[in-house]
Protein backbone atom coordinates (compact mmCIF):
# COMPACT_ATOMS: atom_id res chain seq x y z
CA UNK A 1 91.64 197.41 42.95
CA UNK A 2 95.08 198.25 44.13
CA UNK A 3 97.88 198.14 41.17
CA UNK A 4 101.08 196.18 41.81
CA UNK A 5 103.89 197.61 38.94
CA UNK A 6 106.28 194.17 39.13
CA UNK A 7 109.47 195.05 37.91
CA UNK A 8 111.66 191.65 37.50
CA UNK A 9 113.24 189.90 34.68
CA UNK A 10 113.59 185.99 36.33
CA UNK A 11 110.42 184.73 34.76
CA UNK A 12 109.90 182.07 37.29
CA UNK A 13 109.45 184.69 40.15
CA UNK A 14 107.36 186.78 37.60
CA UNK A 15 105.13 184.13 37.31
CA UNK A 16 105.16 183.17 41.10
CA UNK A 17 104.56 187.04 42.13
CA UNK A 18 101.94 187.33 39.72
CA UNK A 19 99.38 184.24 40.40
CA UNK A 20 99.37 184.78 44.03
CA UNK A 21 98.94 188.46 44.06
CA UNK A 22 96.01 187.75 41.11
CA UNK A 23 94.91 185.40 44.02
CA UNK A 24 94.51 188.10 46.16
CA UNK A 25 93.05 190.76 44.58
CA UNK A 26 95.59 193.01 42.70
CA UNK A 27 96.11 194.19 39.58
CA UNK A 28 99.52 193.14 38.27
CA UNK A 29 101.58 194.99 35.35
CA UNK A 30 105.01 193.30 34.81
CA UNK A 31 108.03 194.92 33.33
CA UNK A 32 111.74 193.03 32.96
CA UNK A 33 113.68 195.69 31.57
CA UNK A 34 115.33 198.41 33.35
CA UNK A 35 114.49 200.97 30.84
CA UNK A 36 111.47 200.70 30.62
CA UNK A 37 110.34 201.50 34.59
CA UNK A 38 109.72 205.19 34.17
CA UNK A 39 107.86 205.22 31.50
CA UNK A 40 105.37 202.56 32.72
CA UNK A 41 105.34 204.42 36.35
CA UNK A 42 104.12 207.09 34.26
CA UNK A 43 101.33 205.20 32.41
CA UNK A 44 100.08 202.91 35.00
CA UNK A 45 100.57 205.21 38.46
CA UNK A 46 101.14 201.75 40.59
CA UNK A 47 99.78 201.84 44.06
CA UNK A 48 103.23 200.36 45.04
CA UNK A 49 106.42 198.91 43.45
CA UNK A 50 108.08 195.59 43.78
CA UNK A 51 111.77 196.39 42.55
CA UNK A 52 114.41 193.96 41.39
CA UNK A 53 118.27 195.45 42.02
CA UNK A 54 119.65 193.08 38.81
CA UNK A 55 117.89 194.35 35.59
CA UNK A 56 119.16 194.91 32.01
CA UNK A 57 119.57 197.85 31.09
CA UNK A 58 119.33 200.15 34.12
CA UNK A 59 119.61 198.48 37.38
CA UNK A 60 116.74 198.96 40.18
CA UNK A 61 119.11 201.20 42.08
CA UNK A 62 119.43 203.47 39.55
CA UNK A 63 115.03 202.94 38.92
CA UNK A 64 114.46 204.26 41.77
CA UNK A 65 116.74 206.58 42.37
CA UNK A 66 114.90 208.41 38.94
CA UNK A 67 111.12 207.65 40.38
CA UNK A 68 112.10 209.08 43.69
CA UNK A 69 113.05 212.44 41.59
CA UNK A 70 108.86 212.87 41.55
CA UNK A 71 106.73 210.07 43.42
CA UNK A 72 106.23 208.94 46.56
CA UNK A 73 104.77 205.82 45.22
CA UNK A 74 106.20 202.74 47.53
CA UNK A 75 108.63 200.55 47.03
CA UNK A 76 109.78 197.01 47.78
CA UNK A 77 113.44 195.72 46.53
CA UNK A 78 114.15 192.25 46.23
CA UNK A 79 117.80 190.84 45.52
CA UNK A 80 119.64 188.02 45.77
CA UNK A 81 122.56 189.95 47.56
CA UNK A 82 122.44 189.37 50.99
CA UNK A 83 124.89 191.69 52.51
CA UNK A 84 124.20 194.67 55.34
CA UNK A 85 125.77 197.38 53.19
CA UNK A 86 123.31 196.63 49.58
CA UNK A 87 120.26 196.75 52.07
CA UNK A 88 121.20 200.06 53.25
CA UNK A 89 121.95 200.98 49.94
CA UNK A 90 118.52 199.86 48.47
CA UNK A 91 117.14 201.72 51.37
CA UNK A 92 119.08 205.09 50.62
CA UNK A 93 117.94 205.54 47.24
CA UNK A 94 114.67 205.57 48.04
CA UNK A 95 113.18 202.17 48.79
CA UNK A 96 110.64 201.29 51.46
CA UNK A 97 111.42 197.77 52.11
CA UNK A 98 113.37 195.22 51.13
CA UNK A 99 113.37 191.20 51.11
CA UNK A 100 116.03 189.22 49.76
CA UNK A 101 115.93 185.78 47.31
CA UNK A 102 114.75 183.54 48.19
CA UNK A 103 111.94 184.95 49.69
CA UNK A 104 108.49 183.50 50.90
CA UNK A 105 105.61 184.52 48.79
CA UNK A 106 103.48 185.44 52.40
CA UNK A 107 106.16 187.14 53.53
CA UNK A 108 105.99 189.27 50.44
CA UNK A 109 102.30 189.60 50.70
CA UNK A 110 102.65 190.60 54.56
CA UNK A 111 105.24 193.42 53.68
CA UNK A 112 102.95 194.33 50.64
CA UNK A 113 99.70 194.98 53.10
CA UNK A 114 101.60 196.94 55.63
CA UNK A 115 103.13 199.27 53.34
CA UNK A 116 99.85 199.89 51.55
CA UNK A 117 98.16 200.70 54.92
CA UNK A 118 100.82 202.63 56.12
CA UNK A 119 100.88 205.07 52.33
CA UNK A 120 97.00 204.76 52.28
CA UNK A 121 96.24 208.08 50.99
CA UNK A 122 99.74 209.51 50.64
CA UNK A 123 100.25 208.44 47.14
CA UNK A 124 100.89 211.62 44.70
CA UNK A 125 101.38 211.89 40.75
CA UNK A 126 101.42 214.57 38.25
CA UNK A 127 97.61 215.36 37.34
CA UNK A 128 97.71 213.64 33.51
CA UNK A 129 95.40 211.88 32.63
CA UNK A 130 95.80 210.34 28.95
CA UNK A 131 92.91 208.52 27.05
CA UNK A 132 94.34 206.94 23.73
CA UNK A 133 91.34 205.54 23.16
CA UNK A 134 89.48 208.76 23.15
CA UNK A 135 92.27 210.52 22.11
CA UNK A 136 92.03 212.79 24.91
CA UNK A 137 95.06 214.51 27.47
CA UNK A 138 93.76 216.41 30.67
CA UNK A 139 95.52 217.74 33.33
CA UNK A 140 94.22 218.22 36.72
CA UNK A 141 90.47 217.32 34.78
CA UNK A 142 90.78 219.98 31.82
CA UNK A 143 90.73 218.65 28.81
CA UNK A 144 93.30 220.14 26.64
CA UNK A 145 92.44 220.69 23.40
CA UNK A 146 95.24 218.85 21.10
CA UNK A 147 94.53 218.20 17.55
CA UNK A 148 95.29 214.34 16.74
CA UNK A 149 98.75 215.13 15.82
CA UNK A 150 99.66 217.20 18.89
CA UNK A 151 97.90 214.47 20.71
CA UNK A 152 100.37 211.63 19.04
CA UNK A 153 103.31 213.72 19.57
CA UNK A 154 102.67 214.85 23.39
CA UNK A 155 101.57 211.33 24.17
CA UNK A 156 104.82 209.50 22.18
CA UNK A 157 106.87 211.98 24.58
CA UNK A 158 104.93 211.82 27.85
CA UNK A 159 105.62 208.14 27.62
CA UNK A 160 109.33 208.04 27.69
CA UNK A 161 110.44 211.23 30.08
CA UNK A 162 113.52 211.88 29.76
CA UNK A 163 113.58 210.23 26.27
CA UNK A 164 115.45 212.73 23.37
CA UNK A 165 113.53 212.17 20.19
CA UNK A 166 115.11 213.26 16.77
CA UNK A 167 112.42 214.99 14.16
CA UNK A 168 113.27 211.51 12.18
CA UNK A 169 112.11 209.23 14.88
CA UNK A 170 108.75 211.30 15.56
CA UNK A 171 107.74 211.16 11.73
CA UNK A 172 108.70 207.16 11.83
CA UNK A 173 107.20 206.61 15.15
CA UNK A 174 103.78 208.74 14.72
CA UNK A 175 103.58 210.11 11.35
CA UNK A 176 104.32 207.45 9.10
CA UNK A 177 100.49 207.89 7.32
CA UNK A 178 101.55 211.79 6.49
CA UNK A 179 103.86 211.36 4.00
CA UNK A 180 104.53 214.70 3.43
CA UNK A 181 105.12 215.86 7.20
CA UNK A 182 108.60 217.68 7.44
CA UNK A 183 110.50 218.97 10.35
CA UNK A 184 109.54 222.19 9.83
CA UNK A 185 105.80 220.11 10.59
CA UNK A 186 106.99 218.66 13.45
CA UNK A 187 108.53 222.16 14.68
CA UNK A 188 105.45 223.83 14.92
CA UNK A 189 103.47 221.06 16.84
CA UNK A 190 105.81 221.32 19.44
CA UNK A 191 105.04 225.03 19.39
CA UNK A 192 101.75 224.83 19.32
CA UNK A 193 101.66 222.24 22.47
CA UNK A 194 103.92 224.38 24.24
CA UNK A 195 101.24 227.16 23.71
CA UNK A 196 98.27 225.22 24.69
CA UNK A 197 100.42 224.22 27.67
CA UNK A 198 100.68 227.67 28.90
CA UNK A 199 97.11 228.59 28.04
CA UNK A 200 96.19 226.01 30.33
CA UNK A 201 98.72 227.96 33.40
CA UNK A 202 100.78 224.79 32.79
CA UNK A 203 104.63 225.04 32.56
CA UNK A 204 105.55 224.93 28.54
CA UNK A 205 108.99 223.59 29.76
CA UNK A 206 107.63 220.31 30.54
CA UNK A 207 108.32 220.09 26.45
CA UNK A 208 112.19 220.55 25.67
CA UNK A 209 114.39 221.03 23.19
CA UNK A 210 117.38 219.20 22.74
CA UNK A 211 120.18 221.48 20.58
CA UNK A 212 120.47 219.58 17.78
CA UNK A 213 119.03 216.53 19.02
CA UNK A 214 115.36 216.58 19.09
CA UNK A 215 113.12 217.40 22.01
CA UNK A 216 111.80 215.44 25.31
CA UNK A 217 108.98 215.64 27.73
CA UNK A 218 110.39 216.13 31.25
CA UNK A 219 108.42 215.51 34.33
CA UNK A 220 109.83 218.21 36.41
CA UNK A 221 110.66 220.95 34.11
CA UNK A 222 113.34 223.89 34.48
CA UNK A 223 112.21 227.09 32.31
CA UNK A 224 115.08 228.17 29.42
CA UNK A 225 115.15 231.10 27.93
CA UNK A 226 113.91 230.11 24.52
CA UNK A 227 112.22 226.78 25.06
């Protein structure tokens, strides 16, 4: 079953988009806010993207212009501005299509169909593979082995790229049952994951730290000298 990331904050044309492409087969996984598109790209690895320009937060320009810094994944924009110059904008950051408000749900479906055929195949992501159910990351199928901490931490990170976490927010966000976890705590799991990283001939980078922020997870990393 193909999966169909639906990124659109009208919630009549959420609701539209969604029964009819149920209809017909697809998976479905809806999110109306901006900020939240990378993340989800990340966790759900659509089969194609159907992008709204007008979004809270971070508009769908700006969206994809970030997803097109690593996937290939396909892209529809939809807007309600009807002008030659936005379509050739949409188009030059990265999308593959675009249909403007209102549109006709067939149409939609048509466009969705031919650019599926046409990236059969083609579709790329990074080789991670989380399992919070199993408590489990892999990457390209080896297991790493992360103790349930590292695992909270990495995963936490991995979710939001980009993302700068303070020490604070970690221990509120993952470790509120340890109530004796410190910075210091937090410190060395990021050490240790950067270590495992590298056992596994994977680029510790992808973890950074943030002077006197915090640290993030970065999807395409650049190597620092003390990282």
């Amino acid at each position: 079953m193909k999966t169909i990331l639906l990124v659109e904050d009208d919630a009549d044309i959420v609701e539209l988009i969604q029964l009819f492409l149920k209809n017909e087969g697809y998976q479905v996984v809806h999110v109306d806010d901006g900020a939240e598109v990378i993340g989800k790209v990340h966790a759900v690895h659509p089969d194609l993207i159907i992008m709204d320009i007008m979004l809270p937060n971070v508009d769908g320009l700006a969206c994809t212009q970030e997803i097109r810094k690593s996937f290939n994944v396909p892209i529809i924009m939809l807007t309600a501005r009807v002008e030659q110059t936005d379509k050739l904008t949409g188009l030059e950051t990265g999308a593959d299509d675009y249909l403007c408000k209102p549109f006709d749900i067939q149409e939609l479906l048509l466009r969705i169909k031919a650019l599926l055929r046409r990236t059969e195949g083609q579709v790329h992501y990074q080789s991670w593979v989380i399992d919070e159910d199993k408590l489990t990351v892999a990457f390209n199928g080896n297991v790493l082995d992360f103790t349930v901490g590292e695992h909270r931490l990495f995963t936490l990170m991995y979710n939001s790229p980009n993302r700068v976490f303070s020490r604070e927010q970690i221990i509120e966000l993952i470790y509120a049952d340890f109530r004796d976890i410190t910075d210091r705590a937090i410190d060395s799991h990021i050490k240790n994951l950067r270590k495992k990283l590298k056992q596994n001939s994977i680029e510790p980078a992808h973890i950074q730290s943030v002077y006197g922020a915090g640290y993030r997870f970065n999807q395409t990393p650049v190597n620092k000298p003390n990282e």
